[in-house]
N, C-alpha and C. Protein backbone atom coordinates (compact mmCIF):
# COMPACT_ATOMS: atom_id res chain seq x y z
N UNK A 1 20.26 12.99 -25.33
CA UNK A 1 20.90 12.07 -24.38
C UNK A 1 19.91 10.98 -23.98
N UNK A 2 20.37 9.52 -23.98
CA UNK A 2 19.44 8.44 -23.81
C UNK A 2 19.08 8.61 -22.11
N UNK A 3 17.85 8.26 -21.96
CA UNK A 3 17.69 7.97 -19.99
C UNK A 3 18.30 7.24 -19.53
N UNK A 4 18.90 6.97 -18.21
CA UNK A 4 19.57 5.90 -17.68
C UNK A 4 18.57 5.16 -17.11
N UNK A 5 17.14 5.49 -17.20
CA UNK A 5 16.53 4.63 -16.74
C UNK A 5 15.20 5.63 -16.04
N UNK A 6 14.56 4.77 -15.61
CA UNK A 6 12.78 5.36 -15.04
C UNK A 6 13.16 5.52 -13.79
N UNK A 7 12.92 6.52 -12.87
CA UNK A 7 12.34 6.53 -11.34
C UNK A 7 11.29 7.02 -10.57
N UNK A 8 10.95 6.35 -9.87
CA UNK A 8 9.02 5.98 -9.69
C UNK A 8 9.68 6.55 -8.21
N UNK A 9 8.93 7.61 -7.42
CA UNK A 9 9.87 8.83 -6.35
C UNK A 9 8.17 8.35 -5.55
N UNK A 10 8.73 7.72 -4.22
CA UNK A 10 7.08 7.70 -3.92
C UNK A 10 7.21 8.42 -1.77
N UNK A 11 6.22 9.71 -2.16
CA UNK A 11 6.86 10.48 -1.06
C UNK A 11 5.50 11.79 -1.04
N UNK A 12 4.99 11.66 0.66
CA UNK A 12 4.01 12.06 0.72
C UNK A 12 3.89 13.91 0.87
N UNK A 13 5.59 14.32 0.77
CA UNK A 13 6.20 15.69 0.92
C UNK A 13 6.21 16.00 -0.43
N UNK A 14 5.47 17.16 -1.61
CA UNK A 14 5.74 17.61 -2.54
C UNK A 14 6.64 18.35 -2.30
N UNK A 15 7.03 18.71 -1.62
CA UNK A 15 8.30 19.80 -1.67
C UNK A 15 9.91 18.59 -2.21
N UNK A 16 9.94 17.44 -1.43
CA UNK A 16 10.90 16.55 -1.90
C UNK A 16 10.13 15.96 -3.08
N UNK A 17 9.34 15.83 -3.62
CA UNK A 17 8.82 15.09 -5.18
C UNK A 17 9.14 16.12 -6.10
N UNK A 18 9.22 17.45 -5.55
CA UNK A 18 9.91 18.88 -6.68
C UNK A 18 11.57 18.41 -6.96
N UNK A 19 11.96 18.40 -5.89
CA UNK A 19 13.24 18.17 -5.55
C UNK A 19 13.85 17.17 -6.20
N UNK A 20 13.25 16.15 -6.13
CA UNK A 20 13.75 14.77 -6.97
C UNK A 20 13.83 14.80 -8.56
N UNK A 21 12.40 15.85 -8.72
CA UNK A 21 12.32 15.72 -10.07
C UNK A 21 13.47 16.29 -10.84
N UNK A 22 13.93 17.62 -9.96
CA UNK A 22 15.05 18.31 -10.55
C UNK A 22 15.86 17.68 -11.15
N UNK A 23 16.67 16.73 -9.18
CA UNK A 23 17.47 16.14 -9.55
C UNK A 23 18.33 14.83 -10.06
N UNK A 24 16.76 14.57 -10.30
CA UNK A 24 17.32 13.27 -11.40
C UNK A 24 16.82 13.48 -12.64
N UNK A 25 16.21 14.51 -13.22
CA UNK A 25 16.10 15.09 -14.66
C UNK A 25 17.38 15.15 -14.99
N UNK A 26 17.72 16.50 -14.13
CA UNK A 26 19.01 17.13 -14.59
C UNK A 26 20.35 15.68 -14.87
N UNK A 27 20.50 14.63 -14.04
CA UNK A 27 21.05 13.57 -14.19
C UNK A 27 20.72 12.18 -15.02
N UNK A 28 20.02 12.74 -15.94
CA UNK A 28 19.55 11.77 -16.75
C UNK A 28 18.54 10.66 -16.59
N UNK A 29 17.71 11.30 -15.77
CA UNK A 29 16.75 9.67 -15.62
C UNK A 29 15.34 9.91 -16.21
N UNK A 30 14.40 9.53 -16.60
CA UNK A 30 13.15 9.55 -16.58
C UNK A 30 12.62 9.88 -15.06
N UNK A 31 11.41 10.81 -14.69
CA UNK A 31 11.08 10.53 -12.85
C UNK A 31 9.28 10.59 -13.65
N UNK A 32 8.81 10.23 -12.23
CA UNK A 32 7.40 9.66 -11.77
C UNK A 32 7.60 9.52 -10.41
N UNK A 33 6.13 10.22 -10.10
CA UNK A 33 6.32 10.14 -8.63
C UNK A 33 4.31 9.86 -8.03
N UNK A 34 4.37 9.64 -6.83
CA UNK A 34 3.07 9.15 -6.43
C UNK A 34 3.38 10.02 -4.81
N UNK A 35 2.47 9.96 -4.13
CA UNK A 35 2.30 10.81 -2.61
C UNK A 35 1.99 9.94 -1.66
N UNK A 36 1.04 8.57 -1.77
CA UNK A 36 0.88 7.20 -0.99
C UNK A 36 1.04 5.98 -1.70
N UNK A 37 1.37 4.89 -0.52
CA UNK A 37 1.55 3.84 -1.21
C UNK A 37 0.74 3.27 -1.84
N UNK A 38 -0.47 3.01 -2.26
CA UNK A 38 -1.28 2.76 -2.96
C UNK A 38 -1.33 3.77 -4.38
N UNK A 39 -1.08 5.01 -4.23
CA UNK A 39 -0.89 5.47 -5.57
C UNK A 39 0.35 4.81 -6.34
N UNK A 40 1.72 4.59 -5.33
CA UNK A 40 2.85 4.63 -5.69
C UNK A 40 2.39 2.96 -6.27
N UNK A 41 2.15 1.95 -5.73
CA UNK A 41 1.38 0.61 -6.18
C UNK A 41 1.02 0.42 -7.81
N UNK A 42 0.23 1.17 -7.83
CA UNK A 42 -0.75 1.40 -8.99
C UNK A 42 0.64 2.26 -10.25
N UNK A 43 1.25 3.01 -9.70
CA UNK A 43 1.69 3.50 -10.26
C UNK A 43 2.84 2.62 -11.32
N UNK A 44 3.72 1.83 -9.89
CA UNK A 44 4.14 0.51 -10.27
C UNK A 44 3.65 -0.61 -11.77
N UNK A 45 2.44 -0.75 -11.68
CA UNK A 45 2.29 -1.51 -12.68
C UNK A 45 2.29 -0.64 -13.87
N UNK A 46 1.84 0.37 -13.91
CA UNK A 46 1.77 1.38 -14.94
C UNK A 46 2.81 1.49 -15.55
N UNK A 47 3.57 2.68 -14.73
CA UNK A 47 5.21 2.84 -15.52
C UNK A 47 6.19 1.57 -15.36
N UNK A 48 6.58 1.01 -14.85
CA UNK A 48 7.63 -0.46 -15.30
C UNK A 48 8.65 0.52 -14.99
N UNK A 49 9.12 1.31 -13.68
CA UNK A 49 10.34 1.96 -13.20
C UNK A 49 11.65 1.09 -13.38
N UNK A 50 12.61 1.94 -13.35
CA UNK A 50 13.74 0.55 -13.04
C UNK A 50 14.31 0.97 -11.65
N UNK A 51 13.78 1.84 -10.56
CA UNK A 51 14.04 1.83 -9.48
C UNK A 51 13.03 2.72 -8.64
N UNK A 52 12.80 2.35 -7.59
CA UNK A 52 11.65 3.22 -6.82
C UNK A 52 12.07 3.70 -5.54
N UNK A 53 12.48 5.02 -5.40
CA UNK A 53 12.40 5.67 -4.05
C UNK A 53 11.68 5.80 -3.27
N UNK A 54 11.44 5.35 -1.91
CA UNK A 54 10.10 5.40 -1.29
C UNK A 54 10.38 6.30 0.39
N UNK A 55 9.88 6.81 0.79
CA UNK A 55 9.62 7.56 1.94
C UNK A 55 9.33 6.42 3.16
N UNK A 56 9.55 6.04 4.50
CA UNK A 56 9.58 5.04 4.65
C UNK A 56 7.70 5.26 5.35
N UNK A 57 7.15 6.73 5.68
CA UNK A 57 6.13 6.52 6.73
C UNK A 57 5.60 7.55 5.38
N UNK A 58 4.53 7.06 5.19
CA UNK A 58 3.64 7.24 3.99
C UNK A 58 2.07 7.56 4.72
N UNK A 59 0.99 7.98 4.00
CA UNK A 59 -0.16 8.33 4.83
C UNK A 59 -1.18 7.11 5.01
N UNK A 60 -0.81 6.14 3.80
CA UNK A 60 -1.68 4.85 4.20
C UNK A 60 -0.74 3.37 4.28
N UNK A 61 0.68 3.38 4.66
CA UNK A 61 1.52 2.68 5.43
C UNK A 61 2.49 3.00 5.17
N UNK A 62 3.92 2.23 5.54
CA UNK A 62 5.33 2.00 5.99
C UNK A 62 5.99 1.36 4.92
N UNK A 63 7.28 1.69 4.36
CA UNK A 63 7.92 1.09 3.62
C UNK A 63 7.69 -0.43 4.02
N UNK A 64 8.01 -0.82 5.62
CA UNK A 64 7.88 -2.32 5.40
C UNK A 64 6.23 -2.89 4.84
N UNK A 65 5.39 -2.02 4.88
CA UNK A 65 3.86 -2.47 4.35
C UNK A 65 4.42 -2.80 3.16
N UNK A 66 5.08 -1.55 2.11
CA UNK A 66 5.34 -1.44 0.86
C UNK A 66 6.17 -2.59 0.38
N UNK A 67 7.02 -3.35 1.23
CA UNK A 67 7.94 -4.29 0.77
C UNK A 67 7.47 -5.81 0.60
N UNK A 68 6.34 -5.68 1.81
CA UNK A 68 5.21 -6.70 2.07
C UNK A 68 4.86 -6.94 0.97
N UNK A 69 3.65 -6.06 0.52
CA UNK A 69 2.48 -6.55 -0.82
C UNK A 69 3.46 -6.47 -2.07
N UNK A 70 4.92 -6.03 -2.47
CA UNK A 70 5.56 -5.99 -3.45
C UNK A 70 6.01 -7.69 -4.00
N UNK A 71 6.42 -8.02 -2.67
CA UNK A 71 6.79 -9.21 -2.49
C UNK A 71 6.21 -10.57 -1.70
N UNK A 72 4.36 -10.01 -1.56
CA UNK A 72 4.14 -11.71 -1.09
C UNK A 72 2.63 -10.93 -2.24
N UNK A 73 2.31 -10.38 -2.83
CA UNK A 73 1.21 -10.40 -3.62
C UNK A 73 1.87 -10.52 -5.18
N UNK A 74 0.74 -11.66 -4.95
CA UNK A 74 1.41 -12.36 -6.96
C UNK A 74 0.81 -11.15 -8.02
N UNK A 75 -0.14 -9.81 -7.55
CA UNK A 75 -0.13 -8.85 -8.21
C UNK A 75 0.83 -8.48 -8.93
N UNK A 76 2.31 -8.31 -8.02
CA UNK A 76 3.14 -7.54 -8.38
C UNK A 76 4.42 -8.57 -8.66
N UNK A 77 4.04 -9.73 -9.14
CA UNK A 77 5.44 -10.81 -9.21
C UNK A 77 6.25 -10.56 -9.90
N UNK A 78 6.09 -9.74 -11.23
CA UNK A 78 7.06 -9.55 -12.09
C UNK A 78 7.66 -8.57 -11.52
N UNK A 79 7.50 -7.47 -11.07
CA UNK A 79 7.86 -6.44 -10.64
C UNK A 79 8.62 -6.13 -9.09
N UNK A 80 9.01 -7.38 -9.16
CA UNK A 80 9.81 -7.53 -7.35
C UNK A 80 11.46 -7.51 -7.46
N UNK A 81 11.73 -7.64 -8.89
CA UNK A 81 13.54 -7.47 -9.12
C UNK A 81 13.47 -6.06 -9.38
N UNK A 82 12.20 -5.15 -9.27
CA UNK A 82 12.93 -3.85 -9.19
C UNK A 82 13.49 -3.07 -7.77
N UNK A 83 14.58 -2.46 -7.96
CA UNK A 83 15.09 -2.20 -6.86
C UNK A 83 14.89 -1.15 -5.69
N UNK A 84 14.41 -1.24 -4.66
CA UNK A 84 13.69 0.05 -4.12
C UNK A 84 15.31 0.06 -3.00
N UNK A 85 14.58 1.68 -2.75
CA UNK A 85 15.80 2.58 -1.40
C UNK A 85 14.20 3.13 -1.01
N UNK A 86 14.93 3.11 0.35
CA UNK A 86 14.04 3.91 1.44
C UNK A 86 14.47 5.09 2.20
N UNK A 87 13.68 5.99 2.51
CA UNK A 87 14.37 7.37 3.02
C UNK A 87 13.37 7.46 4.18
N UNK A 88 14.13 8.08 4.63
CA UNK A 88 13.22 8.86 6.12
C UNK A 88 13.87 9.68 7.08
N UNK A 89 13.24 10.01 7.71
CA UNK A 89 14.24 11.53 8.44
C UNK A 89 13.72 11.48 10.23
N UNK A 90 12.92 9.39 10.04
CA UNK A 90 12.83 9.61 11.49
C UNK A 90 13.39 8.18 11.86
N UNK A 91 14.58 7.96 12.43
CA UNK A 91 14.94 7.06 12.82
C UNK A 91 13.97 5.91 13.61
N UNK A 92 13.27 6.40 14.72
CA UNK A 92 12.92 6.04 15.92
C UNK A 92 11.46 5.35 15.04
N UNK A 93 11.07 5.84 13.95
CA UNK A 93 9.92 5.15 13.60
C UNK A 93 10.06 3.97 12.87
N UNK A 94 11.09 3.46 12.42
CA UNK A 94 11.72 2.34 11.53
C UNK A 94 11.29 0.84 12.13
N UNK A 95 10.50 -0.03 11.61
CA UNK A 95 10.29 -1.04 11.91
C UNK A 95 10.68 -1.99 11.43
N UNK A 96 11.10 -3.13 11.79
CA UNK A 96 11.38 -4.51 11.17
C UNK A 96 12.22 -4.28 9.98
N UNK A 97 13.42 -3.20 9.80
CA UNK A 97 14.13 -2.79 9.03
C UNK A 97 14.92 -4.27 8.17
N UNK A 98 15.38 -5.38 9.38
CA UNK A 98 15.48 -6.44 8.65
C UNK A 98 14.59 -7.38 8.10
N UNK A 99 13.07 -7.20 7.84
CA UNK A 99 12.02 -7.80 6.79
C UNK A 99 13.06 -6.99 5.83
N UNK A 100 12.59 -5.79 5.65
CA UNK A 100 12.93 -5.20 4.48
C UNK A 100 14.28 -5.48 3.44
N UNK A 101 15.08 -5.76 4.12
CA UNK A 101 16.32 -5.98 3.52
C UNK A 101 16.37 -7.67 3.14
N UNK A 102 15.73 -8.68 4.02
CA UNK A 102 15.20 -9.84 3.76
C UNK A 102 14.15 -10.03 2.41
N UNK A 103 13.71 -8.87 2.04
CA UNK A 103 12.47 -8.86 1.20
C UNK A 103 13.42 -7.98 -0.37
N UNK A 104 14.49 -7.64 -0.15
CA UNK A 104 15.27 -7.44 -1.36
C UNK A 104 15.94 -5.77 -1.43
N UNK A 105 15.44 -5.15 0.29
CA UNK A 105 15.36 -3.76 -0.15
C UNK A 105 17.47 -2.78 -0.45
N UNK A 106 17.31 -2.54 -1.38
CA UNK A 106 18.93 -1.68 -1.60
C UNK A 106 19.88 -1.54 -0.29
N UNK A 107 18.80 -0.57 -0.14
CA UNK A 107 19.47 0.99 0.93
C UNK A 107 18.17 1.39 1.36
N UNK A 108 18.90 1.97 2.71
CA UNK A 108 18.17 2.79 3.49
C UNK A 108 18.94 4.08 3.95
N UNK A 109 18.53 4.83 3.60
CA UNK A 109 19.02 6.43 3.86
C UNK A 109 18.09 7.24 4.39
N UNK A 110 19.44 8.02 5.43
CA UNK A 110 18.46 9.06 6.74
C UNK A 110 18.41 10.13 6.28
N UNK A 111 17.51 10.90 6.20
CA UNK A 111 17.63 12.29 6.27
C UNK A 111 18.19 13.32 6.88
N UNK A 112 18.90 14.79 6.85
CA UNK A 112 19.12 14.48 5.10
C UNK A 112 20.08 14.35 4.63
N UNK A 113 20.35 14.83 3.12
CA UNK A 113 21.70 13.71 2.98
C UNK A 113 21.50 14.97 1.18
N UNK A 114 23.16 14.68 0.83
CA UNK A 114 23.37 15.69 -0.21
C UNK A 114 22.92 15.35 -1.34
N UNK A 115 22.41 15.94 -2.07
CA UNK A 115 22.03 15.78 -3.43
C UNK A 115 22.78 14.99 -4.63
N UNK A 116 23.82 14.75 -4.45
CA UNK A 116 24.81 14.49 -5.64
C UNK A 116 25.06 12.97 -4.76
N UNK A 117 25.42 12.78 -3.37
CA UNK A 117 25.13 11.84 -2.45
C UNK A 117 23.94 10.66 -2.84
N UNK A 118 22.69 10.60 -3.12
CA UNK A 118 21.86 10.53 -4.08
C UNK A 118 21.75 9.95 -4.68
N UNK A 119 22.07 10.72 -5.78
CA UNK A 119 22.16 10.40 -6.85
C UNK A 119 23.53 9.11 -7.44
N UNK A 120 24.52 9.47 -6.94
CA UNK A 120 25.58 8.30 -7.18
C UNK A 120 24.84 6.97 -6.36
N UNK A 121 23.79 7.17 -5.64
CA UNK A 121 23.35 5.98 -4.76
C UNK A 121 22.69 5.12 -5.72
N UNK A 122 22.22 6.08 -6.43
CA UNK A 122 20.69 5.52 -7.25
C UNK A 122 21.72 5.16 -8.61
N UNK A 123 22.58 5.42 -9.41
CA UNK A 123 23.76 5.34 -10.09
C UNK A 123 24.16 3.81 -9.85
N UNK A 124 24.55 3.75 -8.63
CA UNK A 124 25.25 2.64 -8.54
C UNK A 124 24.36 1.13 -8.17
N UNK A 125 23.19 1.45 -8.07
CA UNK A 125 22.08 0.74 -7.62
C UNK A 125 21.49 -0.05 -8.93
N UNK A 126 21.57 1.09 -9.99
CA UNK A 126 21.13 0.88 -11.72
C UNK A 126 22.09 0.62 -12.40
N UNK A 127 22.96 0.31 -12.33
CA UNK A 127 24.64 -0.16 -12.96
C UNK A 127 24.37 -1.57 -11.89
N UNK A 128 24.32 -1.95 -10.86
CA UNK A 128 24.29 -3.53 -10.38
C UNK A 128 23.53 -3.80 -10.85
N UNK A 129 21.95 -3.53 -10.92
CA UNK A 129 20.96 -4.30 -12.00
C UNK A 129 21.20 -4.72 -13.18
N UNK A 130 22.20 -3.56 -13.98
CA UNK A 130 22.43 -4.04 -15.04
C UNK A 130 23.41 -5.09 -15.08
N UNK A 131 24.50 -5.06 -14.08
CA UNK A 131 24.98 -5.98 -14.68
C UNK A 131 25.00 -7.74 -13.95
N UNK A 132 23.69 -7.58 -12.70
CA UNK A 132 23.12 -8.73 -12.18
C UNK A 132 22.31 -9.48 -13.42
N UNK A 133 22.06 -9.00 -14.53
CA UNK A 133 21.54 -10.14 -15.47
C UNK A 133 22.43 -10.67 -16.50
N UNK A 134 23.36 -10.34 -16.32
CA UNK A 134 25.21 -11.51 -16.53
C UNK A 134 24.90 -12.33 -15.81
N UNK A 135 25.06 -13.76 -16.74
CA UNK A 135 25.56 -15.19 -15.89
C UNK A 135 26.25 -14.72 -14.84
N UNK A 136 26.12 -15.94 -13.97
CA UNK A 136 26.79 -15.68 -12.49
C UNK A 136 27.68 -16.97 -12.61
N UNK A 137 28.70 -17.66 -12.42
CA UNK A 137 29.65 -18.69 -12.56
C UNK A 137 29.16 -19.33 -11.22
N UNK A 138 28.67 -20.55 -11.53
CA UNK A 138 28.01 -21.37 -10.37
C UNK A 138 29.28 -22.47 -9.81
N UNK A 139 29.34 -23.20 -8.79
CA UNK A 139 30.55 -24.23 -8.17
C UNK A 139 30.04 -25.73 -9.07
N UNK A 140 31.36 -25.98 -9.97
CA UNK A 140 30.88 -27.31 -10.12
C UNK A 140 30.78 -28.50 -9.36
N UNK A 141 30.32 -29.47 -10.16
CA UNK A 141 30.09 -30.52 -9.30
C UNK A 141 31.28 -31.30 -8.32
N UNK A 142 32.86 -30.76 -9.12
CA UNK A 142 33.93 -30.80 -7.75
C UNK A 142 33.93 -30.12 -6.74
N UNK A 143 33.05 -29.30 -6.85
CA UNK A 143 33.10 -28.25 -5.55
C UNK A 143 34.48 -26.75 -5.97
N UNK A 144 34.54 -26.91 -6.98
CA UNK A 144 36.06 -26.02 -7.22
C UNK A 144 35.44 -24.58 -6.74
N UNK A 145 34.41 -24.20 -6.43
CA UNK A 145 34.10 -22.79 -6.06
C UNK A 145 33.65 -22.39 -5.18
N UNK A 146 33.94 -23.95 -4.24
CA UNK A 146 32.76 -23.52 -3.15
C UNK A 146 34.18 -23.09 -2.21
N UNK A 147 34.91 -22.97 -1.86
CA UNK A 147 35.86 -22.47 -1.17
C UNK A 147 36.20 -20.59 -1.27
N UNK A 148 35.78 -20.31 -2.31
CA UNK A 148 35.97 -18.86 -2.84
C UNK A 148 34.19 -18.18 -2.97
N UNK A 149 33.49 -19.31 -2.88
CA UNK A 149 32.03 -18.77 -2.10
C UNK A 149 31.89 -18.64 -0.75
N UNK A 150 32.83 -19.21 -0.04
CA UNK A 150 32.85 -19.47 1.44
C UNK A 150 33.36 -17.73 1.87
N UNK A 151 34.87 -17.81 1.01
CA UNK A 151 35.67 -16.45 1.38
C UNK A 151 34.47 -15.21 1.23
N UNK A 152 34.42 -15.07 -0.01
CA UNK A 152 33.43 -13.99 -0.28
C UNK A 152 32.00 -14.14 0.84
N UNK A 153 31.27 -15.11 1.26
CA UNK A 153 30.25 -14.79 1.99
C UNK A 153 30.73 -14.32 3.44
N UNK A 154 31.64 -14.76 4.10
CA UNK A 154 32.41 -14.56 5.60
C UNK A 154 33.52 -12.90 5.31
N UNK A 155 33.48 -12.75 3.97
CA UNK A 155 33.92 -10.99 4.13
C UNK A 155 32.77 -10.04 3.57
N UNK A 156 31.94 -10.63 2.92
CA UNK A 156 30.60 -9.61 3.25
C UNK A 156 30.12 -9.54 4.26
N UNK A 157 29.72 -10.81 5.53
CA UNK A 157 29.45 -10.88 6.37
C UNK A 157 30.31 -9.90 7.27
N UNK A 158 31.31 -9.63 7.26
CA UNK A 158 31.85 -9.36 8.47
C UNK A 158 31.93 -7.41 8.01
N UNK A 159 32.38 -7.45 6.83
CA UNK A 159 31.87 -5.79 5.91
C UNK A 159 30.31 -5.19 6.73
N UNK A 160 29.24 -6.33 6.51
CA UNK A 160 28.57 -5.74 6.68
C UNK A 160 28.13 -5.19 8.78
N UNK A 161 28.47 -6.55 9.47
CA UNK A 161 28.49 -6.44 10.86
C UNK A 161 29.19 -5.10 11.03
N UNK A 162 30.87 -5.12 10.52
CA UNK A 162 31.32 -3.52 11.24
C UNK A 162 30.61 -2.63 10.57
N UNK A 163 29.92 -2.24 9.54
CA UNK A 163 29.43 -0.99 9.01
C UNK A 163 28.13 -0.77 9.76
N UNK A 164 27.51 -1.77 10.00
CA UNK A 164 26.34 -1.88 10.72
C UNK A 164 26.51 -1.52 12.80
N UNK A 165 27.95 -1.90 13.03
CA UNK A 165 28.36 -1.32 14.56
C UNK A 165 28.33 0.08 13.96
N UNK A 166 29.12 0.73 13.37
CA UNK A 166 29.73 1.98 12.96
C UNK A 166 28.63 2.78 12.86
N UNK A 167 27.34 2.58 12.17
CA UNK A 167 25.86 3.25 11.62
C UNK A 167 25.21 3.72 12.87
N UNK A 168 25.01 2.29 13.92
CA UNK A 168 24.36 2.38 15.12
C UNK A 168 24.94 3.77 16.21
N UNK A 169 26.50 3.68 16.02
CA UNK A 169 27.35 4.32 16.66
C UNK A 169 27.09 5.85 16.74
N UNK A 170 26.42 6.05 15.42
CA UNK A 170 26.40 7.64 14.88
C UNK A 170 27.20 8.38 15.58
N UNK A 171 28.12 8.17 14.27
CA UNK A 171 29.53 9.02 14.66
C UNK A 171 29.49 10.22 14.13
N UNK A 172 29.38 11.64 15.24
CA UNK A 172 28.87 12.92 14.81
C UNK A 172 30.46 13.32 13.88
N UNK A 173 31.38 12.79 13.93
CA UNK A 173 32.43 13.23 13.19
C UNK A 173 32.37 12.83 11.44
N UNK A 174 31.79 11.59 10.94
CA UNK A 174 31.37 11.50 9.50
C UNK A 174 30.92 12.96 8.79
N UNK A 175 31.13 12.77 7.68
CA UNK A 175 30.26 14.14 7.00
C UNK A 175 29.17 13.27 6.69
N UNK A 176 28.41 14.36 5.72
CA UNK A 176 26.97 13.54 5.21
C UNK A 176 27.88 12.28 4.41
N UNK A 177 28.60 12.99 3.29
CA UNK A 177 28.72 12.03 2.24
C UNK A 177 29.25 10.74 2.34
N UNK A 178 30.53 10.33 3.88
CA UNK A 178 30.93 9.23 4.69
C UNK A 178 29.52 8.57 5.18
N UNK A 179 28.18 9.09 5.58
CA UNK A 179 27.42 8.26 6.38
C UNK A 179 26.77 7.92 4.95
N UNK A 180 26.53 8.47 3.97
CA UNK A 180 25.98 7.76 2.76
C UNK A 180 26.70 6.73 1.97
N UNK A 181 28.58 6.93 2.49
CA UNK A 181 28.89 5.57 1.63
C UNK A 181 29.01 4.97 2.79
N UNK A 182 28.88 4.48 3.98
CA UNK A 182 28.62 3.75 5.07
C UNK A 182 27.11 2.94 4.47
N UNK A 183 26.18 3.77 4.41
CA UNK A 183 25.05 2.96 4.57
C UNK A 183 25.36 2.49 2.97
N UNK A 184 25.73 2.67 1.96
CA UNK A 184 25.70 2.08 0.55
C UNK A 184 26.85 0.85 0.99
N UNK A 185 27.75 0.72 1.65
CA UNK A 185 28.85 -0.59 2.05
C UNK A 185 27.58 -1.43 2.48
N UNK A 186 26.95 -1.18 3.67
CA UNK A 186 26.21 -1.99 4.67
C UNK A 186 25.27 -2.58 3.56
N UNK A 187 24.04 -1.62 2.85
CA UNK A 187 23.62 -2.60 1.86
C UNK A 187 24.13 -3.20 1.05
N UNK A 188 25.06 -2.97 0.22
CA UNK A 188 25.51 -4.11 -0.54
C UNK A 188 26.24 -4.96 -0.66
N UNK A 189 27.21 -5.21 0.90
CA UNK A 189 27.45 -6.17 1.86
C UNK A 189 26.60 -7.16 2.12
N UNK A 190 25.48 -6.87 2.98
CA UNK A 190 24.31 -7.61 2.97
C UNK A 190 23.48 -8.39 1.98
N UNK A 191 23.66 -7.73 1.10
CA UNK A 191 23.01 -8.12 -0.42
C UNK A 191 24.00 -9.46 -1.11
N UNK A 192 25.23 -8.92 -1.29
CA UNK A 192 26.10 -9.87 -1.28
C UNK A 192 26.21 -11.14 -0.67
N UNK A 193 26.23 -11.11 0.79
CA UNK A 193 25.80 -12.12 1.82
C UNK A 193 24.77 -13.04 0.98
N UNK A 194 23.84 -12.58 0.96
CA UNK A 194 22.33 -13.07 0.32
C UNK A 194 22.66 -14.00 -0.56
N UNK A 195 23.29 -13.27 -1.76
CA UNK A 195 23.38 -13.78 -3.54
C UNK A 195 24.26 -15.19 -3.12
N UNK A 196 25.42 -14.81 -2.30
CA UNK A 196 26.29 -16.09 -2.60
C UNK A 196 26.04 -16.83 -1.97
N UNK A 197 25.06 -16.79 -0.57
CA UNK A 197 24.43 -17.79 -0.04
C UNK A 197 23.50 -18.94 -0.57
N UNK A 198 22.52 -18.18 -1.52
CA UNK A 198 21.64 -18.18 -2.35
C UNK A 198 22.47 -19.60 -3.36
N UNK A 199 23.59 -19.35 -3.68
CA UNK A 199 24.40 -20.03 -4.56
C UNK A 199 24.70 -21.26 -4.02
């Protein structure tokens, strides 16, 4: 069976770097994993992942450190369309969560959260990459698209505002697998926002 692709697992808990390995073996991926961000860094240029899981509080910084030097050090320029998710299991320590999502990041997922949950995250994360390097149909010079760029940016926008009330809300009635496609709407709402703005 071909890989669906590399994942670079960067997480200072071996007990979850066992865990990952399982379960994205068993689901077809290549894994690699690192314990700090500086290993996970290094590791980066090495393997050429096509997605990187990261832990958000690491022993020598913070996912937002990690999103920082990914994306303002020309070290790593080629390597900034790869797509990272962030995990963590402490809310209250989360900083400047919007750098991160400003700086390109997926998803952010709380701990914990189901295995198969996951994995369709990371699934659907590596299926948009693939098919974000398809032409994108730009507005010509009549403007014929800018009216249906307008629609689409003002209903991601507004997708992403209620999913983002709803998240804050923590509604103890969701199961896990509702608060994981909650936070997968909110990022790629947001992301959306971005691209067609961008346009």
């Amino acid at each position: 069976m071909s890989s669906k692709g590399k994942i670079l697992f960067i997480d200072d808990n071996l007990d979850m770097l066992l865990i990952g390995k399982r379960i994205f073996t068993r689901a077809g991926y290549e894994f690699t994993s690192a314990r700090t961000m500086q290993e996970g860094l290094d590791k980066l240029k090495l393997e050429q992942p096509d997605i990187i899981i990261l832990d958000y509080i690491l022993p020598d910084g913070t996912g937002t450190d990690f999103m920082k030097t990914l994306h303002q050090d020309k070290e790593y320029q080629e390597m900034q369309s790869i797509p990272v998710v962030v995990l963590t299991a402490r809310a209250d320590a989360v900083e400047d969560i919007e750098t991160c999502y400003a700086l390109g990041l997926r998803a952010f997922l709380y701990k914990p959260f189901g295995h198969r949950e996951l994995v369709n995250v990371i699934d659907n994360i590596v299926q948009q990459k693939a098919y974000a390097k398809q032409p994108t149909p730009k507005a010509g010079s009549n403007g014929e698209n800018s009216e249906w760029l307008e629609d689409v940016s003002m209903a991601s926008r507004t997708i992403f505002t209620l999913s983002k009330e709803l998240q804050y809300k923590k509604n103890q009635n969701l199961s896990d697998e509702q608060q994981m496609l909650l936070q997968a709407i909110l990022t790629s709402s947001k992301r959306l926002a971005n691209l067609v703005e961008k346009d």
